[in-house]
N, C-alpha and C. Protein backbone atom coordinates (compact mmCIF):
# COMPACT_ATOMS: atom_id res chain seq x y z
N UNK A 1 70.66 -16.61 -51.69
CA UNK A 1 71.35 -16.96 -50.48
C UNK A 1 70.88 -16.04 -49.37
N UNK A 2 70.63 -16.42 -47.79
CA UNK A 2 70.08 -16.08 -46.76
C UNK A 2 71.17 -14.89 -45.98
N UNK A 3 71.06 -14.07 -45.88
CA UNK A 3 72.27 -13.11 -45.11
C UNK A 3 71.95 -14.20 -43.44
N UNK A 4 73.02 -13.86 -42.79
CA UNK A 4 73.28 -14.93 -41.13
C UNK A 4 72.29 -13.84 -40.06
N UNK A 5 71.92 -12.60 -40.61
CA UNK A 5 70.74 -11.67 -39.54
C UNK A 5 69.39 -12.48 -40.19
N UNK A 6 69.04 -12.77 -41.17
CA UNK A 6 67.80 -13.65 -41.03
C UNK A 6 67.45 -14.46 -40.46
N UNK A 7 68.68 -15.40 -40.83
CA UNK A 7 68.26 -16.57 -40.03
C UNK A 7 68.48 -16.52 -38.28
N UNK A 8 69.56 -15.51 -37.92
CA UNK A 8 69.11 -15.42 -36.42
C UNK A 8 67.96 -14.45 -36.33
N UNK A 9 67.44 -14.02 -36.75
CA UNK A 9 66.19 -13.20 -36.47
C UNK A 9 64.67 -14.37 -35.98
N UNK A 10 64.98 -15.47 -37.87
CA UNK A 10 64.13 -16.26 -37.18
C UNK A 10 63.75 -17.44 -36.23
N UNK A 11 65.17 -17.73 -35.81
CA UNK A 11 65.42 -18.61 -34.89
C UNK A 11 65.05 -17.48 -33.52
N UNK A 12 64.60 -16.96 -32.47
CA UNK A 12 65.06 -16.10 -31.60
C UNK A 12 64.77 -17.24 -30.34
N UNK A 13 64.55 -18.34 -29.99
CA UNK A 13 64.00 -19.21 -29.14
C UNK A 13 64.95 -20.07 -29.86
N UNK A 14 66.13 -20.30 -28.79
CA UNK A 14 67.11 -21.33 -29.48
C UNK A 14 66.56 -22.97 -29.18
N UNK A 15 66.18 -23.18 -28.40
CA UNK A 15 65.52 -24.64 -27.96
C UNK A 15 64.22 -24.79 -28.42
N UNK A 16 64.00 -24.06 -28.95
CA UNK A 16 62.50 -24.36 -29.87
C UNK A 16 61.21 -25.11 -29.07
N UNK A 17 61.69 -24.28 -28.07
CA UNK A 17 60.60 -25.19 -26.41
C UNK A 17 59.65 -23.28 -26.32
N UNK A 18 58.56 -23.54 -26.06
CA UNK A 18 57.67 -22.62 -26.21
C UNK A 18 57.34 -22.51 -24.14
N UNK A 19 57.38 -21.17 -24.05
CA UNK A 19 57.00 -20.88 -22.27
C UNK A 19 55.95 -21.82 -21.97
N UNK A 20 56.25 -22.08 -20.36
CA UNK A 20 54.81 -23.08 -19.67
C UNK A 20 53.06 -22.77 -19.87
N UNK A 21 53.18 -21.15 -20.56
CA UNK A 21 52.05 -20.47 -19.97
C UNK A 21 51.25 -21.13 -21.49
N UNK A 22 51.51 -20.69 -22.66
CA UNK A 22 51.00 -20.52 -23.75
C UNK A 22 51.33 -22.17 -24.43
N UNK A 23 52.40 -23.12 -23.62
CA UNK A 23 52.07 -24.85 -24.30
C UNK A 23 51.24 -25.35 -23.92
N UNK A 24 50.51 -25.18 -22.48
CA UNK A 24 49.58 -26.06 -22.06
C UNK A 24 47.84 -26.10 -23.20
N UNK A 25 48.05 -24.72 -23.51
CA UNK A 25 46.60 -24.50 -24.48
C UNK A 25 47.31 -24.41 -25.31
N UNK A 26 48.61 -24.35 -25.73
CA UNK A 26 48.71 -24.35 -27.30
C UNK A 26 48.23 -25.59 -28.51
N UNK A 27 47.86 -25.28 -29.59
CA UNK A 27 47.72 -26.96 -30.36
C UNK A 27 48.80 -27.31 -31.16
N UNK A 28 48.94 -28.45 -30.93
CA UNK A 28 50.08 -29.15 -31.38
C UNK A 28 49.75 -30.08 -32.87
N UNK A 29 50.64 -30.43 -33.56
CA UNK A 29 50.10 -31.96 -34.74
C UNK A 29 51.12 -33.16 -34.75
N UNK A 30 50.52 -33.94 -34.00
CA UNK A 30 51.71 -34.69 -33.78
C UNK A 30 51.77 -35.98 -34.78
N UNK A 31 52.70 -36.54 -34.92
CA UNK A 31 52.63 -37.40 -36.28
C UNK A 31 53.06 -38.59 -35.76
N UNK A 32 51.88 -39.61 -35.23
CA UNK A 32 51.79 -40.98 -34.65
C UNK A 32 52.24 -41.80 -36.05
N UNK A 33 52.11 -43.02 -35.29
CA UNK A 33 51.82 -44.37 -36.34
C UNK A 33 50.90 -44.01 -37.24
N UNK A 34 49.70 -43.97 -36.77
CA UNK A 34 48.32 -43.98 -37.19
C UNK A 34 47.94 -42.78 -37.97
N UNK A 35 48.94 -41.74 -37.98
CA UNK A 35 48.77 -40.91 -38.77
C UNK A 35 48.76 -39.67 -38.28
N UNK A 36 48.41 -38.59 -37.99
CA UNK A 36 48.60 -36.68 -37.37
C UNK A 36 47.52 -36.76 -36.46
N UNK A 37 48.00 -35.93 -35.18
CA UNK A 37 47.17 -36.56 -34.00
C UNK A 37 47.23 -34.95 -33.92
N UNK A 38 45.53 -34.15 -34.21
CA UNK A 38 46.07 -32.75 -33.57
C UNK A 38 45.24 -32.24 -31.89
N UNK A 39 45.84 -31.42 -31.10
CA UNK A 39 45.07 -30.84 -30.49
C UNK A 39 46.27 -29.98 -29.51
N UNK A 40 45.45 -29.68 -28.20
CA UNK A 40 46.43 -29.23 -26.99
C UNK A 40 46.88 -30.61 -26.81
N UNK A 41 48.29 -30.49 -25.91
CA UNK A 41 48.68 -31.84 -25.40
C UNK A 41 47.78 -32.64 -24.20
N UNK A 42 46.94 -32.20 -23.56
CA UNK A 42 45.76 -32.81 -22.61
C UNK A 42 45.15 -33.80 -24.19
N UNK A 43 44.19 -32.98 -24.89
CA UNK A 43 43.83 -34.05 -25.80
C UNK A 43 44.72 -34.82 -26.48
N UNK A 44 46.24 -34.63 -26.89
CA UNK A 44 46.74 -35.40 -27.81
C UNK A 44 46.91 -36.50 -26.68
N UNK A 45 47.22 -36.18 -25.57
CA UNK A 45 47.40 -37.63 -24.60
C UNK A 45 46.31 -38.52 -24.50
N UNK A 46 45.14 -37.87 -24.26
CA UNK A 46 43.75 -38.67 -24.52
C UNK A 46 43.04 -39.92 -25.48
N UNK A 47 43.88 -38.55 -26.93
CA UNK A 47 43.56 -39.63 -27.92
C UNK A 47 45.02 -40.94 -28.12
N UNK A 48 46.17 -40.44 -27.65
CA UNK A 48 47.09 -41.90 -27.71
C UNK A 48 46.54 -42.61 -26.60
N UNK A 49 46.38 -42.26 -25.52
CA UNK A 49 45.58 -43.54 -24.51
C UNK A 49 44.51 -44.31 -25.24
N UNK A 50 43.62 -43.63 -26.03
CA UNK A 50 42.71 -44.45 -25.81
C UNK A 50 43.28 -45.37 -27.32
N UNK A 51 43.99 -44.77 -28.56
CA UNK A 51 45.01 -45.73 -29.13
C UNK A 51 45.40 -46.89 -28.79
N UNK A 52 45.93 -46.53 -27.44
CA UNK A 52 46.56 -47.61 -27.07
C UNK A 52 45.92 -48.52 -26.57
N UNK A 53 44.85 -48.35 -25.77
CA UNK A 53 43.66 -49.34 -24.98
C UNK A 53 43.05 -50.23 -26.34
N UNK A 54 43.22 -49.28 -27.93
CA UNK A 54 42.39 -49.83 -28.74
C UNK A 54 43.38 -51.21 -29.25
N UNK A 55 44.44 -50.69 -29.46
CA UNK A 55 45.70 -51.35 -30.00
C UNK A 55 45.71 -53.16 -28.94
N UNK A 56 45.75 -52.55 -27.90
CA UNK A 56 45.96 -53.57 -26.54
C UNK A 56 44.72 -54.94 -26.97
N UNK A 57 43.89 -54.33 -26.67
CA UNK A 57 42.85 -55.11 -27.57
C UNK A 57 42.78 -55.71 -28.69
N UNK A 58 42.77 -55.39 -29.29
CA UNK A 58 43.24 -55.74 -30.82
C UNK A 58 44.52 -56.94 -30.83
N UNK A 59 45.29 -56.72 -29.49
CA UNK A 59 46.37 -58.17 -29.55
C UNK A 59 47.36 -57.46 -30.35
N UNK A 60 47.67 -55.89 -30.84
CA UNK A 60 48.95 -55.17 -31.57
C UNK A 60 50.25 -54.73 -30.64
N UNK A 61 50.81 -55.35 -29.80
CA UNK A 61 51.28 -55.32 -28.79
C UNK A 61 52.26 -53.85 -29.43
N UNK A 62 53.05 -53.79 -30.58
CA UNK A 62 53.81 -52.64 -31.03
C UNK A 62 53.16 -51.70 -31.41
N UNK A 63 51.86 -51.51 -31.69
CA UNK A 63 51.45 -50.19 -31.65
C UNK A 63 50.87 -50.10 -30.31
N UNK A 64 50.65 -50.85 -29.48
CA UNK A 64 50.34 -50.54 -28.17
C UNK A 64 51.46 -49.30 -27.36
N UNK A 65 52.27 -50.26 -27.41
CA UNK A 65 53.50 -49.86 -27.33
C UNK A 65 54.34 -48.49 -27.42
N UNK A 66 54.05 -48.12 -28.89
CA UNK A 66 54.39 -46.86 -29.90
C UNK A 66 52.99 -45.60 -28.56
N UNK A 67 51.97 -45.99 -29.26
CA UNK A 67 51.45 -45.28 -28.59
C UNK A 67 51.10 -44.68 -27.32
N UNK A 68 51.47 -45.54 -26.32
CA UNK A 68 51.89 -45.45 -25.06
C UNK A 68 52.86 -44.22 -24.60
N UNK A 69 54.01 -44.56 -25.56
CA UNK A 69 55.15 -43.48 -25.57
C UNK A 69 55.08 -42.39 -25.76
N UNK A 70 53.84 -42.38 -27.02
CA UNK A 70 53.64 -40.98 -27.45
C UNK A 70 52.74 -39.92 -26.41
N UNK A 71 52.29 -41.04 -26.05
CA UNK A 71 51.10 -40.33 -24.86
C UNK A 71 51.90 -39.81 -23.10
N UNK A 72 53.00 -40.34 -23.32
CA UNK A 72 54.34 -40.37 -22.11
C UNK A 72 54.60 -38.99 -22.19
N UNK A 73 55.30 -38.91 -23.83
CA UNK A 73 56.09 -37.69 -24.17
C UNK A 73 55.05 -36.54 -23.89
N UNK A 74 53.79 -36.54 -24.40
CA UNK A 74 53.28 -35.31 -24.44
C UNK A 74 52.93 -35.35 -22.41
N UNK A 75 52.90 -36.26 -21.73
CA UNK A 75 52.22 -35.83 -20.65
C UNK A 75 53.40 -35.15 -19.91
N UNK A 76 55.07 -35.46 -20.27
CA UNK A 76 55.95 -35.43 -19.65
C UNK A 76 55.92 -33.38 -20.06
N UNK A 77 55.52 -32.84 -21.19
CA UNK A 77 55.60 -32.02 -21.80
C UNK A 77 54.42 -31.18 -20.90
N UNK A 78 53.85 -31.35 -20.71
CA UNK A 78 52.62 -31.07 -19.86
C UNK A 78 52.76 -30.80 -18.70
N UNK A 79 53.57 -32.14 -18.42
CA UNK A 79 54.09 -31.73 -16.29
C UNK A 79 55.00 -30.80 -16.05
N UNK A 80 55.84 -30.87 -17.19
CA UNK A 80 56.85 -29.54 -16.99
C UNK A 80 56.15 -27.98 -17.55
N UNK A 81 55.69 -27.93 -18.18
CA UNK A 81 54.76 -26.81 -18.29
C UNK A 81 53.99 -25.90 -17.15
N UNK A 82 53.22 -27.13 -16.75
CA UNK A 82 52.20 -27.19 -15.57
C UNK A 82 53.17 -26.38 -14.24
N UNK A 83 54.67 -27.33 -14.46
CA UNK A 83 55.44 -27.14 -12.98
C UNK A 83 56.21 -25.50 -12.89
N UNK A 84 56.08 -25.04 -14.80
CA UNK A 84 56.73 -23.75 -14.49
C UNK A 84 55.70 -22.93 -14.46
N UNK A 85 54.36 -22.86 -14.37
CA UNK A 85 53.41 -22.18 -14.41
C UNK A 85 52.58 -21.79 -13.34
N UNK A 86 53.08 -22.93 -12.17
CA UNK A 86 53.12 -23.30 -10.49
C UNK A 86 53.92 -22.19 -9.82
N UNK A 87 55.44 -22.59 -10.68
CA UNK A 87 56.58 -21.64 -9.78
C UNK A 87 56.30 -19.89 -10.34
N UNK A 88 55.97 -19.83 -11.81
CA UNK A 88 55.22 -18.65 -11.44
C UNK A 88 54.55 -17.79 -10.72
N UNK A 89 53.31 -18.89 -10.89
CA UNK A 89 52.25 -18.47 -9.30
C UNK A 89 52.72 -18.26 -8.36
N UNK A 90 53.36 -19.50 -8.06
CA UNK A 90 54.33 -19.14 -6.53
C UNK A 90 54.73 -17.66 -6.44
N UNK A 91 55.85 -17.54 -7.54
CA UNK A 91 56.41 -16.76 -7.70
C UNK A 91 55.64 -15.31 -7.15
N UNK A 92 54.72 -15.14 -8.06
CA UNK A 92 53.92 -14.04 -8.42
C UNK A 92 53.56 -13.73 -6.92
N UNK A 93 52.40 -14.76 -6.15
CA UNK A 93 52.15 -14.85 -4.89
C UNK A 93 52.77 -14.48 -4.12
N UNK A 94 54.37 -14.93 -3.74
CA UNK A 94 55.15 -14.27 -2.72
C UNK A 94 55.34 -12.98 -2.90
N UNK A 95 55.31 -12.37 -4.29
CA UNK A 95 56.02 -11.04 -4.34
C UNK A 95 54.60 -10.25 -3.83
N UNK A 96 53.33 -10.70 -4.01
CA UNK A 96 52.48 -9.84 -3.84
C UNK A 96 52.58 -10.15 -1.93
N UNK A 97 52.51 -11.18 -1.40
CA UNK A 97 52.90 -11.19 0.04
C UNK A 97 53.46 -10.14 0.45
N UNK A 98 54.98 -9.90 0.23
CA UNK A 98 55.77 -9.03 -0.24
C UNK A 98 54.97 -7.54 0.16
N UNK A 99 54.31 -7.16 -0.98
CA UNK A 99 54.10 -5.93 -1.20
C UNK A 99 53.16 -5.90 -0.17
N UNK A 100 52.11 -6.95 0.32
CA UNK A 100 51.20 -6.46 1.05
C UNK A 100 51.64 -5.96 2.85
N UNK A 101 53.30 -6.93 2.65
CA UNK A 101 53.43 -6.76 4.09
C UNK A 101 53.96 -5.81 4.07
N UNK A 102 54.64 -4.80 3.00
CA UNK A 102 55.24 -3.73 3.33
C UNK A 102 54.27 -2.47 3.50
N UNK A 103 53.09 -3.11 2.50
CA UNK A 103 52.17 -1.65 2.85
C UNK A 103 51.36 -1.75 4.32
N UNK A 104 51.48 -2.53 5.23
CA UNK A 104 50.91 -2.92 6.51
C UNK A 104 51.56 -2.22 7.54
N UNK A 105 53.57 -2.49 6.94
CA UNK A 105 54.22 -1.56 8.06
C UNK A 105 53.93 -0.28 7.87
N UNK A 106 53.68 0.22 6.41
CA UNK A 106 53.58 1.45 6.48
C UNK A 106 52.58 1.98 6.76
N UNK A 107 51.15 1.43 7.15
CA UNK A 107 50.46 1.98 7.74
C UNK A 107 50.52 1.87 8.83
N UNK A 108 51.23 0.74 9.27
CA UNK A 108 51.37 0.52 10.93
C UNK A 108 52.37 2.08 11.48
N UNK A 109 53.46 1.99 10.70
CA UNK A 109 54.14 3.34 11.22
C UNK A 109 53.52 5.03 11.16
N UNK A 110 53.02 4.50 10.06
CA UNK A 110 51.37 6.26 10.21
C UNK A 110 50.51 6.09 11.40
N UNK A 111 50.09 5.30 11.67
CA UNK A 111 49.40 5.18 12.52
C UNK A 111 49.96 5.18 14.02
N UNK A 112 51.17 4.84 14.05
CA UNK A 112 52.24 4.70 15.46
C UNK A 112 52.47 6.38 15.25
N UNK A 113 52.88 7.29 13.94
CA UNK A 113 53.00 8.55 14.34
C UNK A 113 51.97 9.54 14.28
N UNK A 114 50.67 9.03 13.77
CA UNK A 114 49.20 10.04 14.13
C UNK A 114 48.83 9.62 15.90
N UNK A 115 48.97 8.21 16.35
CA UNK A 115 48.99 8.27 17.61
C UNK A 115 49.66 9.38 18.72
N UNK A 116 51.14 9.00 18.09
CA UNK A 116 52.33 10.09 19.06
C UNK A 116 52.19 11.47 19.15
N UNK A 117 51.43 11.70 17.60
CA UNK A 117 51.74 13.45 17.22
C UNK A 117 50.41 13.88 18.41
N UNK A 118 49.17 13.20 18.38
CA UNK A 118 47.73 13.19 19.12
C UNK A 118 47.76 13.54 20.29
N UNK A 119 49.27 12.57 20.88
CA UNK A 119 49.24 12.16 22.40
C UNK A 119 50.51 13.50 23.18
N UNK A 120 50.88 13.91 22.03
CA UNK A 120 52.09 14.99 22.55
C UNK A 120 51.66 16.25 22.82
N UNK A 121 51.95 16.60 24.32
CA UNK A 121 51.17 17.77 24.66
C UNK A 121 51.24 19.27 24.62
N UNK A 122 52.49 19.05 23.59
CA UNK A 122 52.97 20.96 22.59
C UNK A 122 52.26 20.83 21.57
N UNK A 123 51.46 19.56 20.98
CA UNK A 123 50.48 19.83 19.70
C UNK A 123 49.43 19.67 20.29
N UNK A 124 48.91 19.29 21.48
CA UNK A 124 47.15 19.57 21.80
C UNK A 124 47.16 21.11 21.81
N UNK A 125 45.70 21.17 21.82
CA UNK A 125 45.13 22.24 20.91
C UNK A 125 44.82 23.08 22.57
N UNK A 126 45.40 24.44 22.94
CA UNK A 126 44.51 24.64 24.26
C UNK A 126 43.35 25.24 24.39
N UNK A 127 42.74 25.15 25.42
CA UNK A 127 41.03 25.42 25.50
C UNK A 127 41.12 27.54 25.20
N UNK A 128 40.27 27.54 24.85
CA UNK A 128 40.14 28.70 24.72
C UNK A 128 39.62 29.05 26.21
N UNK A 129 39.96 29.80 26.80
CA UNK A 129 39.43 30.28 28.23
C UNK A 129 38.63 31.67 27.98
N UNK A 130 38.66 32.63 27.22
CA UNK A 130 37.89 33.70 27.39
C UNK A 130 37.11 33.36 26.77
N UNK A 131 36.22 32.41 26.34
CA UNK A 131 35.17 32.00 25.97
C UNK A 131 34.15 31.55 26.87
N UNK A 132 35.00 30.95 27.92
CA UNK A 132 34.15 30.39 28.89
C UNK A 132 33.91 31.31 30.33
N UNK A 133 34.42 32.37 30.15
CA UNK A 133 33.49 33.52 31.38
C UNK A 133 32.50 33.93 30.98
N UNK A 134 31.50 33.74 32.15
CA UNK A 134 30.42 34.24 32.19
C UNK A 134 29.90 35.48 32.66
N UNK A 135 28.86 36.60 32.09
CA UNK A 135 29.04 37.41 32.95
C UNK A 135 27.85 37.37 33.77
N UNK A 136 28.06 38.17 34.53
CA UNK A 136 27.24 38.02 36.39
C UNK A 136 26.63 39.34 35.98
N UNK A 137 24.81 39.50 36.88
CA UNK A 137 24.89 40.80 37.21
C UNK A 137 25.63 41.11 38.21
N UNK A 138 26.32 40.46 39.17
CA UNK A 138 27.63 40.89 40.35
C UNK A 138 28.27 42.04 39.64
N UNK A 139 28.87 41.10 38.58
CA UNK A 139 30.48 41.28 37.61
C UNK A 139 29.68 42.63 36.78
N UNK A 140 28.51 43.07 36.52
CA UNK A 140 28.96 43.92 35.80
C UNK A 140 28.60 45.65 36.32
N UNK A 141 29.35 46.63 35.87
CA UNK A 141 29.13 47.92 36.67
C UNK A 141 28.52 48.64 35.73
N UNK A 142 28.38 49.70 36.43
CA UNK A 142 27.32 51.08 35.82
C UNK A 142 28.53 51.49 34.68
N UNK A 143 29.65 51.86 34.73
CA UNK A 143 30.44 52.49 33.63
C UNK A 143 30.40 52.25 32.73
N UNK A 144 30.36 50.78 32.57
CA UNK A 144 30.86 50.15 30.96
C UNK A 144 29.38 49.90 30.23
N UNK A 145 29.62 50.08 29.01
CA UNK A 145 28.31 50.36 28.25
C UNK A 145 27.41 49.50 27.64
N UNK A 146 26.27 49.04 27.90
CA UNK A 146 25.37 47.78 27.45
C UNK A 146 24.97 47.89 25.97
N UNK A 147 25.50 46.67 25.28
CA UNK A 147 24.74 46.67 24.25
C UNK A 147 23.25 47.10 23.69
N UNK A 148 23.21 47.35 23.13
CA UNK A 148 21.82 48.14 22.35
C UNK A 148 21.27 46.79 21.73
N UNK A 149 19.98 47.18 22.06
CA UNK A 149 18.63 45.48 21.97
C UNK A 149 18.27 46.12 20.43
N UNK A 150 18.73 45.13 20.15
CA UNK A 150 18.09 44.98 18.45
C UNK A 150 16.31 45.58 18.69
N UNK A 151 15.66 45.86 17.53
CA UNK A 151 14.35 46.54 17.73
C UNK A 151 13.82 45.46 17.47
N UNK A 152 12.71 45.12 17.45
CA UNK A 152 11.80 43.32 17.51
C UNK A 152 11.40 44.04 16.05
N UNK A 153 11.45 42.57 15.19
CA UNK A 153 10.95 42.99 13.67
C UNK A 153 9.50 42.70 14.21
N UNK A 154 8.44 43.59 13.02
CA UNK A 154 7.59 43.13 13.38
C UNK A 154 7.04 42.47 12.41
N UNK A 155 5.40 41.48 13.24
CA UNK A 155 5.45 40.25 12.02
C UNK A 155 4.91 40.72 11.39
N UNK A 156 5.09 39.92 9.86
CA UNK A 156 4.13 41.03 8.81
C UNK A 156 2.99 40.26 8.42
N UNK A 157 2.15 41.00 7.80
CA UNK A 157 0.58 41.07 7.93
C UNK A 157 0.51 39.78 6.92
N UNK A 158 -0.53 39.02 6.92
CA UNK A 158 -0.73 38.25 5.52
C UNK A 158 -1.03 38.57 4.67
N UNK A 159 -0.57 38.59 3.51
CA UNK A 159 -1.40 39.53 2.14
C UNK A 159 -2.73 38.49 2.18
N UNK A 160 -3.68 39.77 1.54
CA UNK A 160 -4.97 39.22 1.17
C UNK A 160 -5.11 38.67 -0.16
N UNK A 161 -5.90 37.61 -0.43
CA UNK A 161 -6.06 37.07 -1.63
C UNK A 161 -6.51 38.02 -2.83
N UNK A 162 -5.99 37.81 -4.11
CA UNK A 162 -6.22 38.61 -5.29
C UNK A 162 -7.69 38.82 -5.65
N UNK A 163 -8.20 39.78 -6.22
CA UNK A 163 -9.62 39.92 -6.41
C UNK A 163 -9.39 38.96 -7.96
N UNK A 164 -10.62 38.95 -8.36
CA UNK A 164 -10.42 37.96 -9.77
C UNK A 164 -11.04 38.99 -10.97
N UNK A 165 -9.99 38.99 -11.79
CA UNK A 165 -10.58 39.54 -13.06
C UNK A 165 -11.55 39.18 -13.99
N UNK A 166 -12.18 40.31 -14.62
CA UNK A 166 -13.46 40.32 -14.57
C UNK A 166 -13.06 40.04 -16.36
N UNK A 167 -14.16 38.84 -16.61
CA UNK A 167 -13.74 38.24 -17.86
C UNK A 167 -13.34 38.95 -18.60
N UNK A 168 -13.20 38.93 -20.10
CA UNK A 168 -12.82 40.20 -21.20
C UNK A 168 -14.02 39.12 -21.68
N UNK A 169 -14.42 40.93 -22.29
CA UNK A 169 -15.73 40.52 -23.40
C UNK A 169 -15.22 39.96 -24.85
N UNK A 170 -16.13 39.56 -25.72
CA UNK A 170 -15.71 38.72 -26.26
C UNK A 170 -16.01 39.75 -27.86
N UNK A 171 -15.40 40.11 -28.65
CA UNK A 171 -14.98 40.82 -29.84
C UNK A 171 -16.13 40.66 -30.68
N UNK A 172 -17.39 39.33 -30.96
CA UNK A 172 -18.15 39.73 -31.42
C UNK A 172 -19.34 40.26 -30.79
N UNK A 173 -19.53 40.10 -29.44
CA UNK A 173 -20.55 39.88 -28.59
C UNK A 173 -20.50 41.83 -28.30
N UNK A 174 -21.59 42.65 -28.48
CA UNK A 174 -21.39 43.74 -27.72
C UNK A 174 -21.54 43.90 -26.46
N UNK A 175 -20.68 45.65 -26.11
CA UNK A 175 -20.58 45.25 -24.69
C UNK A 175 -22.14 45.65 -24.04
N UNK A 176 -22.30 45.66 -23.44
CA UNK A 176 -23.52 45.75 -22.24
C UNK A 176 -23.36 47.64 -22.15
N UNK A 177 -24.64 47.92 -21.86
CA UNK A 177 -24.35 49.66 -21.90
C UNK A 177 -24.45 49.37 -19.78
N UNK A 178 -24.33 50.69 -20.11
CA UNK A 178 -24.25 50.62 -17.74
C UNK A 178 -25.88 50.77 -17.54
N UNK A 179 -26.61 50.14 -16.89
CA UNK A 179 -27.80 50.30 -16.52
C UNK A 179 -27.92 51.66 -15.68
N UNK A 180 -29.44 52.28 -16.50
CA UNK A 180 -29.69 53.55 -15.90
C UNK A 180 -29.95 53.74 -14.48
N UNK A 181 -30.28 52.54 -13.89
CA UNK A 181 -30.86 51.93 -12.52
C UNK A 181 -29.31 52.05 -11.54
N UNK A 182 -27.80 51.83 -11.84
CA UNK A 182 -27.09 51.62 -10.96
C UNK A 182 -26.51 52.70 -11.43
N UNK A 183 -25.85 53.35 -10.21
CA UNK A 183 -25.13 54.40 -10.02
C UNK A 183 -23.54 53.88 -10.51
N UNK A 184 -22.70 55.25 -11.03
CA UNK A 184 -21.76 54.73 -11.69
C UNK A 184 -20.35 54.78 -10.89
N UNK A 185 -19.20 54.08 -10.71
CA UNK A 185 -18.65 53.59 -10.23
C UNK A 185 -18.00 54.86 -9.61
N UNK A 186 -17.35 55.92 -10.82
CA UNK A 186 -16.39 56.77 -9.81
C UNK A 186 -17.53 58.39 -9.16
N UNK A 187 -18.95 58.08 -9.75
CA UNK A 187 -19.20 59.08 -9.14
C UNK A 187 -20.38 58.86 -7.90
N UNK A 188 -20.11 59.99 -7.16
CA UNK A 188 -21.02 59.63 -6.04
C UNK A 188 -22.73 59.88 -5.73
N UNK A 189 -22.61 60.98 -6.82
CA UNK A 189 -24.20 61.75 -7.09
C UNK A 189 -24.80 60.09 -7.26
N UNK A 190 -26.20 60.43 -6.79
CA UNK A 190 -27.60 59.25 -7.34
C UNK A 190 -27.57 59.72 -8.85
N UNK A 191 -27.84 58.57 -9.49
CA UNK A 191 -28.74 58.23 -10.90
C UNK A 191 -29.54 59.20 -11.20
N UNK A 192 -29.48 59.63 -12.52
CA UNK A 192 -30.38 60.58 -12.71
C UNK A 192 -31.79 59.86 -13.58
N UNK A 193 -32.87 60.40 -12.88
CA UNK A 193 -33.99 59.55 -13.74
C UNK A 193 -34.10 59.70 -15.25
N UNK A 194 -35.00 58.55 -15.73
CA UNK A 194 -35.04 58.49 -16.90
C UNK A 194 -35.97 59.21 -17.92
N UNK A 195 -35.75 59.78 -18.59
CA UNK A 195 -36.57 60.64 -19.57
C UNK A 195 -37.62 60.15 -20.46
């Protein structure tokens, strides 16, 4: 036996009618004459129309009929769906109207008080005036004391390019002795002749 919290648990949608948003694409199985008709209700209406066009033909005036209805019910199911999914929008739409016109005043009123605060003349900013005297040789006397002239840097020289080092000999190769013919680097005496 079922305790009475189950079964309201699984009932929670007492009209067993599903929101506008999620019936229009939901799929349905609907159980015609002809046998289980499945899809969204756009197609289940599709396929009873064309039922019925088939039926009509055929000279079955009562399944014409039948099917007609069925194709009624689901479109009627459809328009009301459709119509709460409208007043949504609507819905949704005005409130964002709404919000946009309130954030408009409020920039309109920032902007009405960055104007006022701009235009009010205990918050302009005043000119600095001892900035703007100039001095004169008129204006100035022997007493008061002249700044001291910076010394002129002077420009500096270009360095000269690096001399280039003189290869390194090579570990198997011996070195070269100093020719008896050239005088030697740190001394100044001439070469002494050769024996």
């Amino acid at each position: 036996m079922r305790s009475s919290k189950s079964r309201s648990r699984g009932n929670k949608n007492r009209n067993n009618r599903p929101s506008g948003g999620s019936l229009i694409n939901r799929v349905f199985d609907s159980n015609g004459p002809d046998g289980k008709v499945r899809g969204t209700p756009q197609q289940i209406i599709e396929k009873y129309n064309q039922l019925h066009r088939d039926a009509q033909l055929s000279g079955d005036r009562v399944n014409a009929e039948n099917f007609a209805q069925h194709a009624e019910h689901y479109l009627r199911m459809l328009a009301e769906a459709q119509k709460e999914v409208d007043a949504k929008r609507e819905e949704q739409e005005q409130a964002n109207r709404e919000r946009q016109a309130e954030r408009d005043r409020e920039r309109a009123e920032r902007l009405k008080a960055q104007e006022a605060a701009s235009n009010d003349p205990a918050n302009m900013d005043q000119p600095d005036t001892s900035s703007d005297i100039v001095d004169t040789p008129e204006a100035k006397s022997d007493d008061q004391p002249q700044p001291e002239k910076q010394p002129e840097k002077k420009p500096r020289r270009p360095s000269q390019p690096r001399k280039p080092r003189a290869p390194k000999a090579d570990a198997d190769q011996p070195k070269e002795e100093a020719k008896p013919d050239a005088p030697a680097p740190d001394s100044g005496a001439a070469p002494e002749a050769a024996e």
